[in-house]
PDB file of N, CA and C in Angstrom:
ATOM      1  N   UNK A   1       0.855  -1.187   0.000  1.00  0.00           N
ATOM      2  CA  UNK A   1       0.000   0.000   0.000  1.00  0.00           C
ATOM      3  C   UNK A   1       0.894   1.241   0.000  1.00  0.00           C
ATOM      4  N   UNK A   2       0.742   2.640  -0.694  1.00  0.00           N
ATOM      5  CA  UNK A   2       1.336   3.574  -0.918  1.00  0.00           C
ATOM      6  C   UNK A   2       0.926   4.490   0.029  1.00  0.00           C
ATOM      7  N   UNK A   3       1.436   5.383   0.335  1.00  0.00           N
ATOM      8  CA  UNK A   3       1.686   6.155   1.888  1.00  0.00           C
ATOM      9  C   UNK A   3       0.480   7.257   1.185  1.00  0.00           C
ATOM     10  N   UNK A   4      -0.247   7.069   0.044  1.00  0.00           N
ATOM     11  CA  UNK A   4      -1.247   8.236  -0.419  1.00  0.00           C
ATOM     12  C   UNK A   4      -2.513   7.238  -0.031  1.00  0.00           C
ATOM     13  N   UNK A   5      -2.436   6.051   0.291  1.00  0.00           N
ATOM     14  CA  UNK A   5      -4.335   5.384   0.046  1.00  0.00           C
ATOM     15  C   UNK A   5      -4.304   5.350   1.225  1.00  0.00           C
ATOM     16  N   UNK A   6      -5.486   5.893   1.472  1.00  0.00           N
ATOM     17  CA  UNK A   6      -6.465   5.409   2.654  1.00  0.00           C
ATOM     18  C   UNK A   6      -6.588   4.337   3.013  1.00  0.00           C
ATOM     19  N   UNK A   7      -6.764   4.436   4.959  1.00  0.00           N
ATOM     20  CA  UNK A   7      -7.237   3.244   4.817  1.00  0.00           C
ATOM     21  C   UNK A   7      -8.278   3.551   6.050  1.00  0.00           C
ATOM     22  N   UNK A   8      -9.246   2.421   5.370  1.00  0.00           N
ATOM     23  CA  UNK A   8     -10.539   2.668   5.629  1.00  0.00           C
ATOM     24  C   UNK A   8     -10.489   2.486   7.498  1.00  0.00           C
ATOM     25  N   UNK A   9     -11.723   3.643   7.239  1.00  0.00           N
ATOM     26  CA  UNK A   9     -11.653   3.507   9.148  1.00  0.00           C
ATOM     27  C   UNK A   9     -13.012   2.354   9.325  1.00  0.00           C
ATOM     28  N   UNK A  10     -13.106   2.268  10.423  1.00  0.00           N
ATOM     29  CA  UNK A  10     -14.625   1.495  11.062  1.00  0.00           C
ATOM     30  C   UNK A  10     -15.723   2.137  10.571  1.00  0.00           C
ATOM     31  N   UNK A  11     -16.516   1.271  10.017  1.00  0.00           N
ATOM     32  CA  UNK A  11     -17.938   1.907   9.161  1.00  0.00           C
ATOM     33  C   UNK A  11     -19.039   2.373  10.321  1.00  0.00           C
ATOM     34  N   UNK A  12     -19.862   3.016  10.812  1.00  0.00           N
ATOM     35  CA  UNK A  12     -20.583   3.547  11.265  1.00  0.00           C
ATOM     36  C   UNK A  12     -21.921   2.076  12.095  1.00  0.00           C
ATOM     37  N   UNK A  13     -21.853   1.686  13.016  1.00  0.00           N
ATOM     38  CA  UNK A  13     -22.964   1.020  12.949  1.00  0.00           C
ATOM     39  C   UNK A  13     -24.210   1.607  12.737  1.00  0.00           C
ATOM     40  N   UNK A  14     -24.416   2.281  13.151  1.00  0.00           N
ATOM     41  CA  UNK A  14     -26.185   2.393  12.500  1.00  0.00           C
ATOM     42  C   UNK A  14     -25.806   3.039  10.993  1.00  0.00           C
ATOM     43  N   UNK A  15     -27.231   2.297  10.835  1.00  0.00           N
ATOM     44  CA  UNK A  15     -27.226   2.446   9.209  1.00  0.00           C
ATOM     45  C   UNK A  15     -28.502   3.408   8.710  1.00  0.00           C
ATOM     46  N   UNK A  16     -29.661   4.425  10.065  1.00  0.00           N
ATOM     47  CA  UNK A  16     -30.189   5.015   9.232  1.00  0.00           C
ATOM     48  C   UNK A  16     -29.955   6.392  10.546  1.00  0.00           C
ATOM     49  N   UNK A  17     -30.247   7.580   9.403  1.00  0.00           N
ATOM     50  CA  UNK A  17     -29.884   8.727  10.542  1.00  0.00           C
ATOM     51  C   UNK A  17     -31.063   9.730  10.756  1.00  0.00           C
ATOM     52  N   UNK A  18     -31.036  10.436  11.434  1.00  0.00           N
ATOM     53  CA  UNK A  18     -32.331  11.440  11.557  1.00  0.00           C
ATOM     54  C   UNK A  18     -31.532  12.836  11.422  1.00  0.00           C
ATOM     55  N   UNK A  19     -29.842  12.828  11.172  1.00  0.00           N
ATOM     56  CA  UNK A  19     -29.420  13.798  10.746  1.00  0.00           C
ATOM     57  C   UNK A  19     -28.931  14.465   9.668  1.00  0.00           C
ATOM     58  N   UNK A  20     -28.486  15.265   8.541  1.00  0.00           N
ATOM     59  CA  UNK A  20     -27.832  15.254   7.798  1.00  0.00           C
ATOM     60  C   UNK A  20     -26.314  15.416   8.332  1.00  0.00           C
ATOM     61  N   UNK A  21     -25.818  16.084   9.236  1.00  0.00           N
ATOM     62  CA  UNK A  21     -24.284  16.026   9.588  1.00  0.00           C
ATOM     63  C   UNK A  21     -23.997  15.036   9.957  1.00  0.00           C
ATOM     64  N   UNK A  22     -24.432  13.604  10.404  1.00  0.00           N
ATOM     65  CA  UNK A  22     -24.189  12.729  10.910  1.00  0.00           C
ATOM     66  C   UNK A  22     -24.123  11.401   9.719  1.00  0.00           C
ATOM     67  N   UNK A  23     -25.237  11.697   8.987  1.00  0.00           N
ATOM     68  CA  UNK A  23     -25.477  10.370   8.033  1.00  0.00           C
ATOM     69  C   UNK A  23     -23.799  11.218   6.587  1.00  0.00           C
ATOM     70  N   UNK A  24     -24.377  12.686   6.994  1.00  0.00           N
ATOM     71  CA  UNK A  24     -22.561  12.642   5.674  1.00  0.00           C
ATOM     72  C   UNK A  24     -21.370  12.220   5.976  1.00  0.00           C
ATOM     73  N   UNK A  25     -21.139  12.353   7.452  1.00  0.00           N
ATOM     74  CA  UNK A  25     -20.086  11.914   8.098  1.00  0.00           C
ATOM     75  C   UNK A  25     -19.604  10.219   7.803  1.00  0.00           C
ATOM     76  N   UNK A  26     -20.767   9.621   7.918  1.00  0.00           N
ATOM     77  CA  UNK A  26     -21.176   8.145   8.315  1.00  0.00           C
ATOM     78  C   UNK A  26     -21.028   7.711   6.658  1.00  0.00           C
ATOM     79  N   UNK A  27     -21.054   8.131   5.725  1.00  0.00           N
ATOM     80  CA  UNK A  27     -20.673   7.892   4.237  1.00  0.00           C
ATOM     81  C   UNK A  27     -19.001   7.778   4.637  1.00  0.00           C
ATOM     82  N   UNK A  28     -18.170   8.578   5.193  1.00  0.00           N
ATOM     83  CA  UNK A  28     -16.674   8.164   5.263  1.00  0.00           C
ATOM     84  C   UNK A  28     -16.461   6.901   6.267  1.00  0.00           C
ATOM     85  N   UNK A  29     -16.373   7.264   7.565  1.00  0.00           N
ATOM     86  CA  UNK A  29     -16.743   6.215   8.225  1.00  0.00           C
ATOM     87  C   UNK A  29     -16.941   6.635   9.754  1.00  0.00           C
ATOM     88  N   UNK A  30     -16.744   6.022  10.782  1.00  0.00           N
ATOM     89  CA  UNK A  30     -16.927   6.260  11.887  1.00  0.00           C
ATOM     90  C   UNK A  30     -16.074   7.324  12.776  1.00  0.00           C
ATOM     91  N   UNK A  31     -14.888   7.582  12.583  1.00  0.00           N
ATOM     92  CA  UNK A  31     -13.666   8.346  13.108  1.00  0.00           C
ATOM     93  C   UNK A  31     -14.886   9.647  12.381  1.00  0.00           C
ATOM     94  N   UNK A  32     -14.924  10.122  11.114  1.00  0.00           N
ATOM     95  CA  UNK A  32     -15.399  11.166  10.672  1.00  0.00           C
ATOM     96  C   UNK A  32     -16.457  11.811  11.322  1.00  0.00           C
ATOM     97  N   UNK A  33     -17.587  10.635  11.910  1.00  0.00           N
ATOM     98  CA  UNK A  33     -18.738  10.793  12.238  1.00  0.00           C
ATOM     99  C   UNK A  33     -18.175  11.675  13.716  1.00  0.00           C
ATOM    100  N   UNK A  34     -17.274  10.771  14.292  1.00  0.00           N
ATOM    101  CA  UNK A  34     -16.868  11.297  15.949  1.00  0.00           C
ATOM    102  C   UNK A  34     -16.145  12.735  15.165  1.00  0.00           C
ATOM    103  N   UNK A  35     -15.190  13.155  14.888  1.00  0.00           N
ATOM    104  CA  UNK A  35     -15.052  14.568  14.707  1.00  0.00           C
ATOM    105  C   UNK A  35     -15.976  15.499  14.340  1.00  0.00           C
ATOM    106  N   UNK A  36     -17.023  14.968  13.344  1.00  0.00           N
ATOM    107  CA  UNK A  36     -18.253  16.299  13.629  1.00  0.00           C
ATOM    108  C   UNK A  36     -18.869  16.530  14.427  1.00  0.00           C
ATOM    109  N   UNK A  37     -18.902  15.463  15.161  1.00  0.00           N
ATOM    110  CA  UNK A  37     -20.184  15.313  16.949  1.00  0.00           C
ATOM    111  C   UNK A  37     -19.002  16.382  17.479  1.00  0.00           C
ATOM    112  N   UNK A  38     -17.267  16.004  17.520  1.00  0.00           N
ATOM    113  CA  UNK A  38     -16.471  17.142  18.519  1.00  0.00           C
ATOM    114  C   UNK A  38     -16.386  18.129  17.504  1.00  0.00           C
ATOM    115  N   UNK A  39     -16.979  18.776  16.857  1.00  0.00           N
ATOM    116  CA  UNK A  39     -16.544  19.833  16.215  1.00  0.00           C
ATOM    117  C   UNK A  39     -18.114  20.676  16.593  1.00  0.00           C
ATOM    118  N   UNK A  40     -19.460  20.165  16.234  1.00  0.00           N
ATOM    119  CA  UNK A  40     -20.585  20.656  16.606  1.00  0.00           C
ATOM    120  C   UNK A  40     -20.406  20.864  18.037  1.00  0.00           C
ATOM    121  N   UNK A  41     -20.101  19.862  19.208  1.00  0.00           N
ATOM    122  CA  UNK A  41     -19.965  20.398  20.487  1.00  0.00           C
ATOM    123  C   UNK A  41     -19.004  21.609  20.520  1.00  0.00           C
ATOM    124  N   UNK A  42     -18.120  21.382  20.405  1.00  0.00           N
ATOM    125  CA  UNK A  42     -17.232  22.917  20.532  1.00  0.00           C
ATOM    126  C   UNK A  42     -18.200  24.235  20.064  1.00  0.00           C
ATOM    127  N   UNK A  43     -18.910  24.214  19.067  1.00  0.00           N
ATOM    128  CA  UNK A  43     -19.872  25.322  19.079  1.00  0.00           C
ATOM    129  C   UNK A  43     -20.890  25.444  19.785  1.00  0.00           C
ATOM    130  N   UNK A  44     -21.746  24.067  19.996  1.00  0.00           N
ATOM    131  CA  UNK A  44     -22.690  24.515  20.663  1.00  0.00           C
ATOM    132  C   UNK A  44     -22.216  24.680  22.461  1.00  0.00           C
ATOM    133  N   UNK A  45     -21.055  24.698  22.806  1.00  0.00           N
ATOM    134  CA  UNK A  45     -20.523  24.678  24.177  1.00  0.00           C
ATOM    135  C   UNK A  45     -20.527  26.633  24.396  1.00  0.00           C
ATOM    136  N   UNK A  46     -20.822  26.993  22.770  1.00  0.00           N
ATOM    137  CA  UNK A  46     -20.662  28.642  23.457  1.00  0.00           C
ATOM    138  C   UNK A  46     -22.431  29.052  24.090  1.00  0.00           C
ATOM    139  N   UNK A  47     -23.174  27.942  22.998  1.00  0.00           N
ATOM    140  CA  UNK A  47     -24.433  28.586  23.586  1.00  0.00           C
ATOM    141  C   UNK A  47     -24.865  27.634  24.951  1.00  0.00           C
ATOM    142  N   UNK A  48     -24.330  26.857  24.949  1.00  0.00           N
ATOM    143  CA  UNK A  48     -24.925  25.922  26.506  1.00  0.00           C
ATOM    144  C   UNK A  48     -23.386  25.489  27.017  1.00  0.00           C
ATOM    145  N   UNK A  49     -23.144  25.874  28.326  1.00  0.00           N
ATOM    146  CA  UNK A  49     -21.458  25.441  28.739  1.00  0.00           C
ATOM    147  C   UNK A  49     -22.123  23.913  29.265  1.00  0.00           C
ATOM    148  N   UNK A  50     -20.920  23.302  29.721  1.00  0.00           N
ATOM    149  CA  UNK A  50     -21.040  22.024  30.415  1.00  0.00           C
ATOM    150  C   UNK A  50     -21.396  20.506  29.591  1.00  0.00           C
ATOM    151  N   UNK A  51     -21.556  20.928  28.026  1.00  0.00           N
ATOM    152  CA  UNK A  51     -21.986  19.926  27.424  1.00  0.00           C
ATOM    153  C   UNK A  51     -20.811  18.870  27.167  1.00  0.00           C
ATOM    154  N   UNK A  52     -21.154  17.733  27.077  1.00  0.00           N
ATOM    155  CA  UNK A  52     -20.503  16.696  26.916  1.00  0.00           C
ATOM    156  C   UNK A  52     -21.480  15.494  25.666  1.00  0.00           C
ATOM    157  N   UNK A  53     -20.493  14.690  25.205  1.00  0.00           N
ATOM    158  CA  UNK A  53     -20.707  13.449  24.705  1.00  0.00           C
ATOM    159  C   UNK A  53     -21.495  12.787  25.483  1.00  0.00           C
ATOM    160  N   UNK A  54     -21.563  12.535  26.705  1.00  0.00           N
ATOM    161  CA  UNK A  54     -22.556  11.964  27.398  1.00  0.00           C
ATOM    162  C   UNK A  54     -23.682  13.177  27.865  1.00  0.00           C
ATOM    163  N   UNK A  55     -24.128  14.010  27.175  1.00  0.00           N
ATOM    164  CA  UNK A  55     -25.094  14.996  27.510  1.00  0.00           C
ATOM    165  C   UNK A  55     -26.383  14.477  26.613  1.00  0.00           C
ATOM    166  N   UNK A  56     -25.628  13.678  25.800  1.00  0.00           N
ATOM    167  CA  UNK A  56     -27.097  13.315  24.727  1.00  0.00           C
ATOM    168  C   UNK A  56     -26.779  11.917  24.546  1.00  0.00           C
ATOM    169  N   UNK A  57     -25.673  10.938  24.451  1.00  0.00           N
ATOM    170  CA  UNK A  57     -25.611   9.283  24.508  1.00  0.00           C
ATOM    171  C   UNK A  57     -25.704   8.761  25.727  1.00  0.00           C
ATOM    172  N   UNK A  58     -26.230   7.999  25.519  1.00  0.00           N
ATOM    173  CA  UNK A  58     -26.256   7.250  27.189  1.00  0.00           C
ATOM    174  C   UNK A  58     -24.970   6.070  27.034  1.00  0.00           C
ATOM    175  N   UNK A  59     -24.816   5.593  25.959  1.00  0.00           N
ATOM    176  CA  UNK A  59     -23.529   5.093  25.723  1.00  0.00           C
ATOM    177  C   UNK A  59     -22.532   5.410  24.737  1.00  0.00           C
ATOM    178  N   UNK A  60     -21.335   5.190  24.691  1.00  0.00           N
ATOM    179  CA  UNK A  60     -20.327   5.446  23.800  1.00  0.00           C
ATOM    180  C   UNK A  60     -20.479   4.703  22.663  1.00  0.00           C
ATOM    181  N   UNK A  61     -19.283   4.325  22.561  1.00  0.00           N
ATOM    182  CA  UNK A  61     -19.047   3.053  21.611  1.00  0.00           C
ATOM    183  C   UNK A  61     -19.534   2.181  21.883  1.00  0.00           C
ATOM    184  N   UNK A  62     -20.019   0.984  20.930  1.00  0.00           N
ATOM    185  CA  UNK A  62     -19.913   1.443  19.437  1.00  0.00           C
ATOM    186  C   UNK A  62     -21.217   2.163  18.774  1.00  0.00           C
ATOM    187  N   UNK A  63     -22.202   1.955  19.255  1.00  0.00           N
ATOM    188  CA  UNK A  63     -23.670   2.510  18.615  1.00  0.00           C
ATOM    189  C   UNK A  63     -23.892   3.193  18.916  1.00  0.00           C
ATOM    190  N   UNK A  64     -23.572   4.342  19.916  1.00  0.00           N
ATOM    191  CA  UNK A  64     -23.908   5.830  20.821  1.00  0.00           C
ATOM    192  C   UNK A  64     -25.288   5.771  20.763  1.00  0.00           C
ATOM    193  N   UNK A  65     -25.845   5.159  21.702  1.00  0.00           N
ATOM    194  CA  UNK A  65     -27.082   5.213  21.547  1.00  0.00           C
ATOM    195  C   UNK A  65     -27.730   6.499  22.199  1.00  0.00           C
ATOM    196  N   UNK A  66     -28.776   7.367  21.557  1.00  0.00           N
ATOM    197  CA  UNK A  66     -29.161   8.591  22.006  1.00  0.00           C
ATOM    198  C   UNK A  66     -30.200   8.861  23.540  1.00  0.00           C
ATOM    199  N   UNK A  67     -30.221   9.846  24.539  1.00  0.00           N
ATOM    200  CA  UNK A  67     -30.879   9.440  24.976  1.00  0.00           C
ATOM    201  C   UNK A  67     -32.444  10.114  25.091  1.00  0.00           C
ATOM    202  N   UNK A  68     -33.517   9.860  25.669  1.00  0.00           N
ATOM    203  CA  UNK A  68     -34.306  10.643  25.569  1.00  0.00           C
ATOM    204  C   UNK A  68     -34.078  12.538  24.685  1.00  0.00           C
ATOM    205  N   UNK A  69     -35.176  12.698  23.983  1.00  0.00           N
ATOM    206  CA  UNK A  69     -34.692  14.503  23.828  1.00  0.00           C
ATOM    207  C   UNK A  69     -33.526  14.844  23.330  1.00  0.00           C
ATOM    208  N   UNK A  70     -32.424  13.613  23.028  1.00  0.00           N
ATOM    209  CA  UNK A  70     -31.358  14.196  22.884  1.00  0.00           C
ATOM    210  C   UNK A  70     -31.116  14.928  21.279  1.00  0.00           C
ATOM    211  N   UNK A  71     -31.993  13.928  20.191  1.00  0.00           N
ATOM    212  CA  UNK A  71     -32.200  14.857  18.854  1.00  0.00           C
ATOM    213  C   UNK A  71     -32.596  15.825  18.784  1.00  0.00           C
ATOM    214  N   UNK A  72     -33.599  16.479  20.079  1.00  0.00           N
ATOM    215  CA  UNK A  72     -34.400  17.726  20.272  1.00  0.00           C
ATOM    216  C   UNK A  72     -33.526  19.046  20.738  1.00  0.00           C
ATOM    217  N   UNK A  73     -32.414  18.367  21.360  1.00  0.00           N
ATOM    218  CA  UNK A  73     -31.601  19.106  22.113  1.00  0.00           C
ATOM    219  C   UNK A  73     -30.482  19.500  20.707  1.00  0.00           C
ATOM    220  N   UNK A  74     -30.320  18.363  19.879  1.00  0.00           N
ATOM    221  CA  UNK A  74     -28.942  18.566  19.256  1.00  0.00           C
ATOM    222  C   UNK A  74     -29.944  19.791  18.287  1.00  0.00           C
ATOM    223  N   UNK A  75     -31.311  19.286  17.786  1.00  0.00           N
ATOM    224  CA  UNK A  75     -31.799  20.875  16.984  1.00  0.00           C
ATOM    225  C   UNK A  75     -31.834  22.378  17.696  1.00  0.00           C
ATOM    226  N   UNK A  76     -32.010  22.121  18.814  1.00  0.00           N
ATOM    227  CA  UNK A  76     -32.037  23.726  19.290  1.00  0.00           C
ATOM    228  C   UNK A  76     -30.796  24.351  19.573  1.00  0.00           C
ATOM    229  N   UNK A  77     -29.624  22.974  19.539  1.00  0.00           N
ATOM    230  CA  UNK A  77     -28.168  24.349  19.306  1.00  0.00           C
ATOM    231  C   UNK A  77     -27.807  24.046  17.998  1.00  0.00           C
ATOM    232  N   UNK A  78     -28.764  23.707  17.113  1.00  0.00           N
ATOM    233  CA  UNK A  78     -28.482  24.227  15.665  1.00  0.00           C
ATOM    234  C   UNK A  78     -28.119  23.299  14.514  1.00  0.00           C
ATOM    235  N   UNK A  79     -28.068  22.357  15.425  1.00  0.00           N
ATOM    236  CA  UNK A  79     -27.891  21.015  14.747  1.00  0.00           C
ATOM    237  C   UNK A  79     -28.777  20.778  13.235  1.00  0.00           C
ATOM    238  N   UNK A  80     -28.212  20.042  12.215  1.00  0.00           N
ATOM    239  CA  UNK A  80     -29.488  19.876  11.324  1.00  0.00           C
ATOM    240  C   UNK A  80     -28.886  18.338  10.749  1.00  0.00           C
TER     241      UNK A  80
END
């Protein structure tokens, strides 16, 4: 393999999304998906402090499963 190809990261387990930043992410693979979740938190941390990865999953890896409200929450800091 040549130091230019990719190599593929871990594919996304879930396979349907209720987001668009999440399901474009989830077309590359899973690493991608986790840098837009930390890239959207860093913004929405100016309009709500204290937020975390566990503010809306009740678990991590591998399926982050969401918890109650938490899609409701990711739309009102702007999420789409």
């Amino acid at each position: 393999m040549s130091p230019t190809e990719a190599i593929a990261g871990k594919a996304c387990s879930r396979k349907t999304f209720e987001t668009k930043m999440v399901a474009d992410a989830c077309k590359v693979d899973q690493g991608e998906a986790k840098k837009a979740m930390k890239a959207f938190l860093k913004t929405a941390k100016k309009k709500e402090s204290g937020l975390d990865c566990q503010s809306c999953h009740s678990k991590l890896a591998p399926s982050y499963p969401l918890k109650d409200g938490a899609l409701e929450h990711f739309k009102k800091l702007g999420g789409e």
